[in-house]
N, C-alpha and C. Protein backbone atom coordinates (compact mmCIF):
# COMPACT_ATOMS: atom_id res chain seq x y z
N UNK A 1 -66.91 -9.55 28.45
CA UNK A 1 -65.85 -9.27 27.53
C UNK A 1 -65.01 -10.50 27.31
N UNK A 2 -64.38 -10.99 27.66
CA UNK A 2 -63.43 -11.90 27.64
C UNK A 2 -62.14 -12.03 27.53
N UNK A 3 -61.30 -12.78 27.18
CA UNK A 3 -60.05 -12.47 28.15
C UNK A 3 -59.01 -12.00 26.37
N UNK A 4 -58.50 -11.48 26.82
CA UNK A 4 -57.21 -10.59 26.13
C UNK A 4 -56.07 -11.69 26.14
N UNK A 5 -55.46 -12.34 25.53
CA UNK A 5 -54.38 -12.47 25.70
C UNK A 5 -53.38 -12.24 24.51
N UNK A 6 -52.07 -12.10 24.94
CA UNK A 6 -50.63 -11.75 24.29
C UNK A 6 -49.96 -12.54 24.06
N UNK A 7 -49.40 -12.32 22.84
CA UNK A 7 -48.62 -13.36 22.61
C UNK A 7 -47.37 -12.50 21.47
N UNK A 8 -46.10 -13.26 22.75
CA UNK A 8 -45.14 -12.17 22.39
C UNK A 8 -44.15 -12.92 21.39
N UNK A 9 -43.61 -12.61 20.49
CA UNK A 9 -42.60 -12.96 19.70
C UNK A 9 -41.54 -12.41 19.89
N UNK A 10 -40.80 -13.60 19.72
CA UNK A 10 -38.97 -13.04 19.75
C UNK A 10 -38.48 -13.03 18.02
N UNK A 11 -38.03 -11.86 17.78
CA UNK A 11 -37.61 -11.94 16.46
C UNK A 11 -35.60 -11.72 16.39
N UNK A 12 -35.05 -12.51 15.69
CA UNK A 12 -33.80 -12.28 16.07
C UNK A 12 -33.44 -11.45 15.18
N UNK A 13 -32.77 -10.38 15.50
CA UNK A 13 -32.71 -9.29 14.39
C UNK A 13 -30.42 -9.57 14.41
N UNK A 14 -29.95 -9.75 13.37
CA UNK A 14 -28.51 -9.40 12.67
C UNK A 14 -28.03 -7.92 13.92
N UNK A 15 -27.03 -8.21 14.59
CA UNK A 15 -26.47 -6.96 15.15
C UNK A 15 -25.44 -6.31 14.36
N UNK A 16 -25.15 -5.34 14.02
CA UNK A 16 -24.07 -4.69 13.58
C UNK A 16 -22.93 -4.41 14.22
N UNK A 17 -22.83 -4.59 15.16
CA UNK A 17 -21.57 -4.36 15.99
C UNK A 17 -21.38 -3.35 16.40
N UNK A 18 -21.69 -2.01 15.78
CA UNK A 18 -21.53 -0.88 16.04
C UNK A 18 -20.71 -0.17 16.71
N UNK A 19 -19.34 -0.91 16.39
CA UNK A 19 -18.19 -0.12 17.37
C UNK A 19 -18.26 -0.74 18.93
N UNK A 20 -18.55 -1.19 19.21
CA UNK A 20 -18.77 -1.78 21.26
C UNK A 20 -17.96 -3.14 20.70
N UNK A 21 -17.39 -3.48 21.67
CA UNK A 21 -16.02 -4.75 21.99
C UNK A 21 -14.77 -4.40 21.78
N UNK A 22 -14.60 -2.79 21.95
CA UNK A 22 -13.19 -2.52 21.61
C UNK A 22 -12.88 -2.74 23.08
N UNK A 23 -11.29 -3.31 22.92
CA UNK A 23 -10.94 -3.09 24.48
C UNK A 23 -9.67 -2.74 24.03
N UNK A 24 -9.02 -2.67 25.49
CA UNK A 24 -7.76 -2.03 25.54
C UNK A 24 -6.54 -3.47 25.89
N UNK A 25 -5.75 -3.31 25.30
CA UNK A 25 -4.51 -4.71 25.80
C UNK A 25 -4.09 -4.15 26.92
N UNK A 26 -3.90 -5.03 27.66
CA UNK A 26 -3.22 -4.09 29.15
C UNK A 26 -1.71 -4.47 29.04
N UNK A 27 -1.47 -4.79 27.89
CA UNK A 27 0.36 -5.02 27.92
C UNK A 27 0.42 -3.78 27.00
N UNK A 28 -0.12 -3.39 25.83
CA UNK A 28 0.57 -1.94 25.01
C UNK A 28 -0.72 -1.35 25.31
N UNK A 29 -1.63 -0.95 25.78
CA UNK A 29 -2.46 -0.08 26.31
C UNK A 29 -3.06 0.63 25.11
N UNK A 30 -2.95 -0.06 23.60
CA UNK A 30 -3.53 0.03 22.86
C UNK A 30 -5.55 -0.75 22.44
N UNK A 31 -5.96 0.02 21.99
CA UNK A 31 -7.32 -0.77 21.42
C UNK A 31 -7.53 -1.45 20.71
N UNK A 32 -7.89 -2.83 20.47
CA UNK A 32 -8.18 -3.56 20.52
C UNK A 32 -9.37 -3.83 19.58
N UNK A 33 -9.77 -4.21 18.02
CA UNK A 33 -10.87 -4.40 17.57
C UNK A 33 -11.63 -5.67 17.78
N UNK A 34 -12.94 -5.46 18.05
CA UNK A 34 -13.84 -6.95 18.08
C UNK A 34 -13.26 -7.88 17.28
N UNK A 35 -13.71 -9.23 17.32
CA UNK A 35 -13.31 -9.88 16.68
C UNK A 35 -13.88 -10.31 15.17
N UNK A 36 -14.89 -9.96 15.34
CA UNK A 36 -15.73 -9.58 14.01
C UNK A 36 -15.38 -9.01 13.26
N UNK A 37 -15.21 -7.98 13.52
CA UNK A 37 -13.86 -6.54 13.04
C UNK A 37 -12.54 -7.31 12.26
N UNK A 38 -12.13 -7.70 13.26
CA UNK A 38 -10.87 -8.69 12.71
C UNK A 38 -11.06 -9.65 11.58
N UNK A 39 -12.10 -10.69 11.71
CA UNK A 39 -12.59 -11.25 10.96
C UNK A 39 -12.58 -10.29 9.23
N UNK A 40 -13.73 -9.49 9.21
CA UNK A 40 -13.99 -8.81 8.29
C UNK A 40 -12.77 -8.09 7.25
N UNK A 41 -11.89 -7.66 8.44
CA UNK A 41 -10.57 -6.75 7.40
C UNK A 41 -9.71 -8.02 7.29
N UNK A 42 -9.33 -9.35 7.98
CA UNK A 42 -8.98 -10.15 6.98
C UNK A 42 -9.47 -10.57 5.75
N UNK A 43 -10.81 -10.60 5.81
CA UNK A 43 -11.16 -10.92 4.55
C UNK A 43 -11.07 -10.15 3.59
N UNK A 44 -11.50 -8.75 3.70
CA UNK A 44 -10.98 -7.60 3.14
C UNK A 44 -9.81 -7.70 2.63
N UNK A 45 -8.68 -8.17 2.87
CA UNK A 45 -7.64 -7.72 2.62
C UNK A 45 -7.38 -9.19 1.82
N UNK A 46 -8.19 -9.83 1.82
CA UNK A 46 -7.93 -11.26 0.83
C UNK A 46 -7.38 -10.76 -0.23
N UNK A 47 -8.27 -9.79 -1.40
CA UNK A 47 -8.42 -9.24 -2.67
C UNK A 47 -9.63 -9.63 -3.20
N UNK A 48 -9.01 -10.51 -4.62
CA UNK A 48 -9.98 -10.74 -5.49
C UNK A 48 -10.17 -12.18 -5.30
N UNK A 49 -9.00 -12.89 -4.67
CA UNK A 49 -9.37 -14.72 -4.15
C UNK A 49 -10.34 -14.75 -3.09
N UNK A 50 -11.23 -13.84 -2.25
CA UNK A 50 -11.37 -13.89 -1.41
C UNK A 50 -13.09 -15.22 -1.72
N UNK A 51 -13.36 -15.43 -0.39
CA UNK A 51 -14.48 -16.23 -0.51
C UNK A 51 -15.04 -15.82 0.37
N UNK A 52 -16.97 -15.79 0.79
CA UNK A 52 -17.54 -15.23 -0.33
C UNK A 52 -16.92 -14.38 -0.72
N UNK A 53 -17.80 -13.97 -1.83
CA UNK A 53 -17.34 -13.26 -3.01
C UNK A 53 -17.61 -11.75 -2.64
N UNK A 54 -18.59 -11.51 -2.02
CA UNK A 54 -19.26 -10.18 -1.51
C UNK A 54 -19.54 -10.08 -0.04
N UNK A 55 -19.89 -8.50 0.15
CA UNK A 55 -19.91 -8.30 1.61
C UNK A 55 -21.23 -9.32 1.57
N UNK A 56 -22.43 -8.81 1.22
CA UNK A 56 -23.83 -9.54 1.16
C UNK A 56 -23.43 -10.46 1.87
N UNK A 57 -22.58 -11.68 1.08
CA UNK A 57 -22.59 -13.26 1.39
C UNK A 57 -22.07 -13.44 2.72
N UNK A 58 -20.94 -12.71 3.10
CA UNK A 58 -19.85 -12.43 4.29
C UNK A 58 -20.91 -12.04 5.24
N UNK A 59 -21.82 -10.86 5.10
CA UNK A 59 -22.29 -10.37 5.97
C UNK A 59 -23.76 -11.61 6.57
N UNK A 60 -23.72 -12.30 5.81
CA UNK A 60 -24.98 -13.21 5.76
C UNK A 60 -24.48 -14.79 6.09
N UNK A 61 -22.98 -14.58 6.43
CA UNK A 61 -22.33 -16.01 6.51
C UNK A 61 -21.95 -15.71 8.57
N UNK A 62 -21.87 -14.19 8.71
CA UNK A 62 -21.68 -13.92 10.03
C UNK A 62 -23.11 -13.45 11.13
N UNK A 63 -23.96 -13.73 10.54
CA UNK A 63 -25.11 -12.75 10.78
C UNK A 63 -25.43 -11.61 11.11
N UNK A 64 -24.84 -10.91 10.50
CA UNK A 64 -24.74 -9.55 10.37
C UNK A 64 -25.50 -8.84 9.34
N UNK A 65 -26.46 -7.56 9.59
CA UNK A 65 -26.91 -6.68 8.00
C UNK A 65 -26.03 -6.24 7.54
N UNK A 66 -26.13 -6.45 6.24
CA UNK A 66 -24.77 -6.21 5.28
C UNK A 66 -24.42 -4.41 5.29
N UNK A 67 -25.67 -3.33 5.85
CA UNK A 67 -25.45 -1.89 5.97
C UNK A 67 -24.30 -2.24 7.18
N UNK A 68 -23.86 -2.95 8.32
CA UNK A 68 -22.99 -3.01 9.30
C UNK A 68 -21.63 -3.35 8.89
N UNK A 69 -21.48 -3.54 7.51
CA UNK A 69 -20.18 -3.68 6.81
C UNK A 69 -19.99 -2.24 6.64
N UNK A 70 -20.64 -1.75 6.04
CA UNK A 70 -20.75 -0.14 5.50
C UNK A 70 -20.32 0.28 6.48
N UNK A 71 -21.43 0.42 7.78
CA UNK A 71 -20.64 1.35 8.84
C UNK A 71 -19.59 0.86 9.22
N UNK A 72 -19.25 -0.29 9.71
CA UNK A 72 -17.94 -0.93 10.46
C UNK A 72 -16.47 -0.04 9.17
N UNK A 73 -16.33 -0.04 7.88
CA UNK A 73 -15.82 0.27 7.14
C UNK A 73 -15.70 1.59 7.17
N UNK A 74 -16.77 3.06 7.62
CA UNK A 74 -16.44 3.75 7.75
C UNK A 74 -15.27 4.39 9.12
N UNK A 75 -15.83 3.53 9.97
CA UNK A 75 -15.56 3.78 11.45
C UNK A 75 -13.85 4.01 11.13
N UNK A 76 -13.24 5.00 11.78
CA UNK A 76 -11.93 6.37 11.66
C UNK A 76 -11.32 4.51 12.29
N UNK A 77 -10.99 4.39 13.52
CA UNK A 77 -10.44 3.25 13.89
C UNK A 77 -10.13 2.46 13.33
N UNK A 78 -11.32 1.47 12.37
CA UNK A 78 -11.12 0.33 11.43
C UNK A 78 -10.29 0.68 10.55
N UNK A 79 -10.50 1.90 9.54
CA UNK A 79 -10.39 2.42 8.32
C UNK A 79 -8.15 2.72 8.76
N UNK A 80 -7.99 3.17 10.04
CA UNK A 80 -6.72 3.08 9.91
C UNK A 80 -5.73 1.61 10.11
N UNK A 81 -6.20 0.85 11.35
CA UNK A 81 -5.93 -0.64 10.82
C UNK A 81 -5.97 -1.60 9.42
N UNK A 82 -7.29 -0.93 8.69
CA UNK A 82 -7.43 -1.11 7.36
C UNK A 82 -6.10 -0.35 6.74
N UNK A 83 -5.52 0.58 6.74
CA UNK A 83 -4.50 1.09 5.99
C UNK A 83 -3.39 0.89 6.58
N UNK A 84 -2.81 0.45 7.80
CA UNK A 84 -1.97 0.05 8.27
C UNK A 84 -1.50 -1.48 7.68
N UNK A 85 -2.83 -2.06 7.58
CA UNK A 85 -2.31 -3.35 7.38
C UNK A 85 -2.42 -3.58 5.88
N UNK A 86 -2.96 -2.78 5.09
CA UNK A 86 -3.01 -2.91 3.51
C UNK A 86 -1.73 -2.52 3.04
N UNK A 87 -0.94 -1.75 3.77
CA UNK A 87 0.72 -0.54 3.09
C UNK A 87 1.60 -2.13 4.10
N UNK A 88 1.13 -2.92 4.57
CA UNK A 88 2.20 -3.91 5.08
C UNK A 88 2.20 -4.78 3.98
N UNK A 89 0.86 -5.51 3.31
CA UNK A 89 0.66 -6.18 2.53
C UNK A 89 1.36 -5.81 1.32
N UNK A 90 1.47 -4.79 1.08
CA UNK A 90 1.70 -3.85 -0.28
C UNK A 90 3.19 -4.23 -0.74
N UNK A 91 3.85 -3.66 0.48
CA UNK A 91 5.30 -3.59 0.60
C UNK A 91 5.87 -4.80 0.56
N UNK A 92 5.18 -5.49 0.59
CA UNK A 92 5.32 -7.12 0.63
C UNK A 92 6.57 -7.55 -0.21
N UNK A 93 7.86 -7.95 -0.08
CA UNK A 93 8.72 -8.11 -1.43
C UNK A 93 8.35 -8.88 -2.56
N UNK A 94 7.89 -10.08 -2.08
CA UNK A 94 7.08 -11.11 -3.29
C UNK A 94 6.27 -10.45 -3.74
N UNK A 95 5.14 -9.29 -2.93
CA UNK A 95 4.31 -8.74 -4.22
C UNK A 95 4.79 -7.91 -5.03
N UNK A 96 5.65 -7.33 -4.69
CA UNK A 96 6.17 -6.58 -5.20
C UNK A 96 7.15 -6.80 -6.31
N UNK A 97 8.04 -7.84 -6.26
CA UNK A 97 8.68 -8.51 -7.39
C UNK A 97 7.78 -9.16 -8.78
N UNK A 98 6.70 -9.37 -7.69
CA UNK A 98 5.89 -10.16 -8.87
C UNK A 98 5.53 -9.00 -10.16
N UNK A 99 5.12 -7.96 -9.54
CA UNK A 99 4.73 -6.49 -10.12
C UNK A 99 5.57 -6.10 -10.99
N UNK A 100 7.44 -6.36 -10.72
CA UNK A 100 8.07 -5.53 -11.32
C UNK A 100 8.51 -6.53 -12.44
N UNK A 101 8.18 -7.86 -12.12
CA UNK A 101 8.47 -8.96 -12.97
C UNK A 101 7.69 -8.77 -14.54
N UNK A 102 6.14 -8.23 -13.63
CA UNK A 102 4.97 -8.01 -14.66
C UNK A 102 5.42 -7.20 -15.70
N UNK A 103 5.70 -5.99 -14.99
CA UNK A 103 5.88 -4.44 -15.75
C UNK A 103 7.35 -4.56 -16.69
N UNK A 104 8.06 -5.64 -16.29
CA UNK A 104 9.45 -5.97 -16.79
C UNK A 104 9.19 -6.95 -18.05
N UNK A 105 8.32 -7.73 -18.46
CA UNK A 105 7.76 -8.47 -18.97
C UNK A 105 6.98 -7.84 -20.17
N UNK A 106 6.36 -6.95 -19.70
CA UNK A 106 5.88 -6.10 -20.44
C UNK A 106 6.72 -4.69 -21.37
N UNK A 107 7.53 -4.42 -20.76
CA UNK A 107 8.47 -3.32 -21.35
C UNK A 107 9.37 -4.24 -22.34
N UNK A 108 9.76 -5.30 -22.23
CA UNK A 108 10.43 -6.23 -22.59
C UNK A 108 9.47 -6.52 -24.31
N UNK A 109 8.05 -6.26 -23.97
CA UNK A 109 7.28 -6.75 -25.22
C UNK A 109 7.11 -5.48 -26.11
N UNK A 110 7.81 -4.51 -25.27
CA UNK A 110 7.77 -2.89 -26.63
C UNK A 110 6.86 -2.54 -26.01
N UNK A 111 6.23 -2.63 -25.02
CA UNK A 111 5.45 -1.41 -24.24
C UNK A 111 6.00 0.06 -23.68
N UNK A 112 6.01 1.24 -24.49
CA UNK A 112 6.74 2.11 -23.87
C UNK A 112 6.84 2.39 -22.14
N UNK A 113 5.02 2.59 -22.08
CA UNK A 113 4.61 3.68 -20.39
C UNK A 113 5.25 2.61 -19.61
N UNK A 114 5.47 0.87 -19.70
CA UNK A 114 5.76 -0.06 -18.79
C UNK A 114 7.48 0.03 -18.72
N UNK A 115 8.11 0.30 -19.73
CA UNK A 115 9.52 0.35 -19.84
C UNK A 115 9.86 1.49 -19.08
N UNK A 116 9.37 2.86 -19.32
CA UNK A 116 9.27 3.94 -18.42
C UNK A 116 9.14 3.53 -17.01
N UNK A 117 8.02 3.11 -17.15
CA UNK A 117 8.08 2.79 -15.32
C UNK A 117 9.40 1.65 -14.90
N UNK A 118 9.32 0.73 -15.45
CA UNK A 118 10.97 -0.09 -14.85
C UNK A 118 11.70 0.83 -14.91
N UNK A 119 12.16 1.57 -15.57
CA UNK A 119 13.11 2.36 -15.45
C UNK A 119 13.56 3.34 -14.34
N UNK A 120 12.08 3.63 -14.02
CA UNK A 120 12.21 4.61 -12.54
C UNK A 120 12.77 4.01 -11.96
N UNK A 121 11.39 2.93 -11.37
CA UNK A 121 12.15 1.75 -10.93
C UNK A 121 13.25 1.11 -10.52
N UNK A 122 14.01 0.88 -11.15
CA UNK A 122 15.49 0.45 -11.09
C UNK A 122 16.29 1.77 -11.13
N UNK A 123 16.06 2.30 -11.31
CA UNK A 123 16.79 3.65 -11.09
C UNK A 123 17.16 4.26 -10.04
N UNK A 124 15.97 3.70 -8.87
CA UNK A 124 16.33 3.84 -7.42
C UNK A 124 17.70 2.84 -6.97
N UNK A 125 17.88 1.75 -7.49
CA UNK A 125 18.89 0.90 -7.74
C UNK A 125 19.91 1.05 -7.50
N UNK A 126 20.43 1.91 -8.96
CA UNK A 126 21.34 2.27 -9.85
C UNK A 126 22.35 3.40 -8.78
N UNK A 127 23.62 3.06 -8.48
CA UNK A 127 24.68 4.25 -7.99
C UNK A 127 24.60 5.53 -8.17
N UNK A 128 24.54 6.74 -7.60
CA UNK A 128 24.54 7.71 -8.13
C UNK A 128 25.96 8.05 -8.03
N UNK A 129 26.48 9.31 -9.23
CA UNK A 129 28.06 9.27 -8.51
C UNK A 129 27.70 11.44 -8.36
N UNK A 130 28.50 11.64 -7.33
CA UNK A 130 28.53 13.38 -7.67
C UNK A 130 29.75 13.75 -8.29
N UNK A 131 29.88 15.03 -8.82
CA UNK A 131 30.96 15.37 -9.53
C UNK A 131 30.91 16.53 -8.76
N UNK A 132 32.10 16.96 -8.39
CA UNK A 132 32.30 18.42 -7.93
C UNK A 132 33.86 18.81 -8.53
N UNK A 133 34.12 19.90 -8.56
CA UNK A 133 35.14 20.39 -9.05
C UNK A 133 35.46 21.68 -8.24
N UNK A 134 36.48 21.28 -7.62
CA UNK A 134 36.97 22.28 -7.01
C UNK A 134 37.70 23.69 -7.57
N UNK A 135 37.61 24.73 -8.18
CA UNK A 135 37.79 25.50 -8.65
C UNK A 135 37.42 26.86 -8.23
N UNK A 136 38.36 28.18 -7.30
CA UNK A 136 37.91 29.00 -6.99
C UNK A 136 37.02 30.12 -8.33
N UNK A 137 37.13 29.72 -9.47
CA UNK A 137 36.71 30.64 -10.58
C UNK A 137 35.28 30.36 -10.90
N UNK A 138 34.97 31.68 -11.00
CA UNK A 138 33.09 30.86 -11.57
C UNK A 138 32.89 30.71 -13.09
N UNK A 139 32.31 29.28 -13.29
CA UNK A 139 32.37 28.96 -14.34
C UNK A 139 32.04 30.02 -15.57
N UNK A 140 31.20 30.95 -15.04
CA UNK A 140 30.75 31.57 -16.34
C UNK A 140 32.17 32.84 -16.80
N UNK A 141 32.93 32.70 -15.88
CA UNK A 141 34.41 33.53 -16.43
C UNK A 141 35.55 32.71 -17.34
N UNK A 142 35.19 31.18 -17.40
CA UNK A 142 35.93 30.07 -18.59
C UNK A 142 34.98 30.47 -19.71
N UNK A 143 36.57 30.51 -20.45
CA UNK A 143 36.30 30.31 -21.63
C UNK A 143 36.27 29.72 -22.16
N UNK A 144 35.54 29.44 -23.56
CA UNK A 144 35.04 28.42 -24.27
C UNK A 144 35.99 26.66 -24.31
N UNK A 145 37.06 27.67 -24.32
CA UNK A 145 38.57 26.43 -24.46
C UNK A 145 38.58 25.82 -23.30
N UNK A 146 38.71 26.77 -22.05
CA UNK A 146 38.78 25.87 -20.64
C UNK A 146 37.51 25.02 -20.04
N UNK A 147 36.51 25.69 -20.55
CA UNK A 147 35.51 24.68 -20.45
C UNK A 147 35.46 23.74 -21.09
N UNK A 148 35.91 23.64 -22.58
CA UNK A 148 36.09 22.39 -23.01
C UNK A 148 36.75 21.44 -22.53
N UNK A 149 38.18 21.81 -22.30
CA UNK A 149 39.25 20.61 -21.77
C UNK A 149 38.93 20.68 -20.14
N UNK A 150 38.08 21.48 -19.35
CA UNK A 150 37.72 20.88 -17.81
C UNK A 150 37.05 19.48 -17.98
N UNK A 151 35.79 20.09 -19.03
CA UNK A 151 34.55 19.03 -19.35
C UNK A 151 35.72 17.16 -19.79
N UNK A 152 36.54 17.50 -20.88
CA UNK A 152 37.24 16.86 -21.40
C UNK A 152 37.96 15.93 -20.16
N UNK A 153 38.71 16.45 -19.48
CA UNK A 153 39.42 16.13 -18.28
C UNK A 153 38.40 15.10 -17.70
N UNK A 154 37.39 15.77 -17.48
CA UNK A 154 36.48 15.20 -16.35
C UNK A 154 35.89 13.66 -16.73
N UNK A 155 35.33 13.76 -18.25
CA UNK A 155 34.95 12.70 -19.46
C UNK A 155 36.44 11.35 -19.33
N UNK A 156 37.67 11.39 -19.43
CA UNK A 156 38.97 10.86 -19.17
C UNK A 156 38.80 10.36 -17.59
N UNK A 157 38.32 11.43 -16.77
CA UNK A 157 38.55 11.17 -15.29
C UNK A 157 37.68 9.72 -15.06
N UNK A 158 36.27 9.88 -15.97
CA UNK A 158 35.12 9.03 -15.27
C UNK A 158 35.36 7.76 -16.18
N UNK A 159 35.73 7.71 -17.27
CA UNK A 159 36.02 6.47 -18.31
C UNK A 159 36.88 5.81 -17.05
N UNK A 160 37.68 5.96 -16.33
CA UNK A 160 39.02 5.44 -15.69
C UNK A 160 38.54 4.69 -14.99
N UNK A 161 37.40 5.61 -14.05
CA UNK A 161 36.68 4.97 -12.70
C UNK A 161 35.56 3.90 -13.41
N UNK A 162 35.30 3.95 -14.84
CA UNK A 162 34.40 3.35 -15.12
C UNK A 162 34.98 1.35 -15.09
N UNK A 163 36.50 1.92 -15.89
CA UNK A 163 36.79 0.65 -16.44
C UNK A 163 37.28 0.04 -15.18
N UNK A 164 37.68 0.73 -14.05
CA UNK A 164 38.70 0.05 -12.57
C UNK A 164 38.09 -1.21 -12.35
């Protein structure tokens, strides 16, 4: 017969990470994502400047199969660091000015829905004042006259506080 021999190949196959390298900080006893992990949702959170351009390239620049973006992205853990740190970015004041600069810019050019929205907008701003009127009578027992000159009174009252 003669002799048999084997010959074994090593093939290096892309790991996905699959969730393993979480650890725990032993100062807040919180978990801890790989660093790959980390890697990835910074880039994620680049936007549209980001470089590469796609997971593909990212996933092929780390050696990783680009399906291990997919899962890493689903994983409950990532996905809330992912939203933790996207509503930080968000809130951002510079981005946020820049936005209202936009939408202000735009309402400014006769865009109604954009003028609408500044308006909310600044509306959170804007003083509110309350009016109360102390009066044991319920309004719907004034008559036409006393409701006028309350209303009247009140119109005099707020011009005053307006002009102080």
């Amino acid at each position: 017969m003669g002799q048999l021999g084997c010959l074994l190949e090593v093939i290096e196959m892309p790991q996905n990470g699959g969730g393993r390298g979480w650890v725990v900080d032993p100062d807040t006893g919180q978990k801890q994502m790989p660093t790959l992990w980390k890697e990835l949702l910074d880039w994620l959170l680049l936007g549209p400047e980001r470089s590469p351009r796609t997971q593909r390239e990212w996933a092929a620049d780390h050696d990783i199969h680009e399906d291990s973006i997919r899962r890493i992205k689903k994983d409950t853990r990532f996905i809330k660091e992912w939203d933790r740190r996207a509503a930080e970015l968000n809130i951002n004041p510079e981005r946020v000015q820049s936005v209202i600069d936009a939408l202000w810019q735009q309402a400014a050019g006769g865009d109604v829905k954009a003028a609408s929205l500044y308006l909310q907008y600044i509306d959170k701003f804007t003083p509110k004042r309350k009016v109360s009127v102390e009066d044991d009578r319920d309004v719907a027992s004034f008559s036409d006259e006393e409701l006028a000159e309350a209303l009247e009174a009140e119109v005099v009252n707020l011009r005053m506080v307006e002009s102080a």
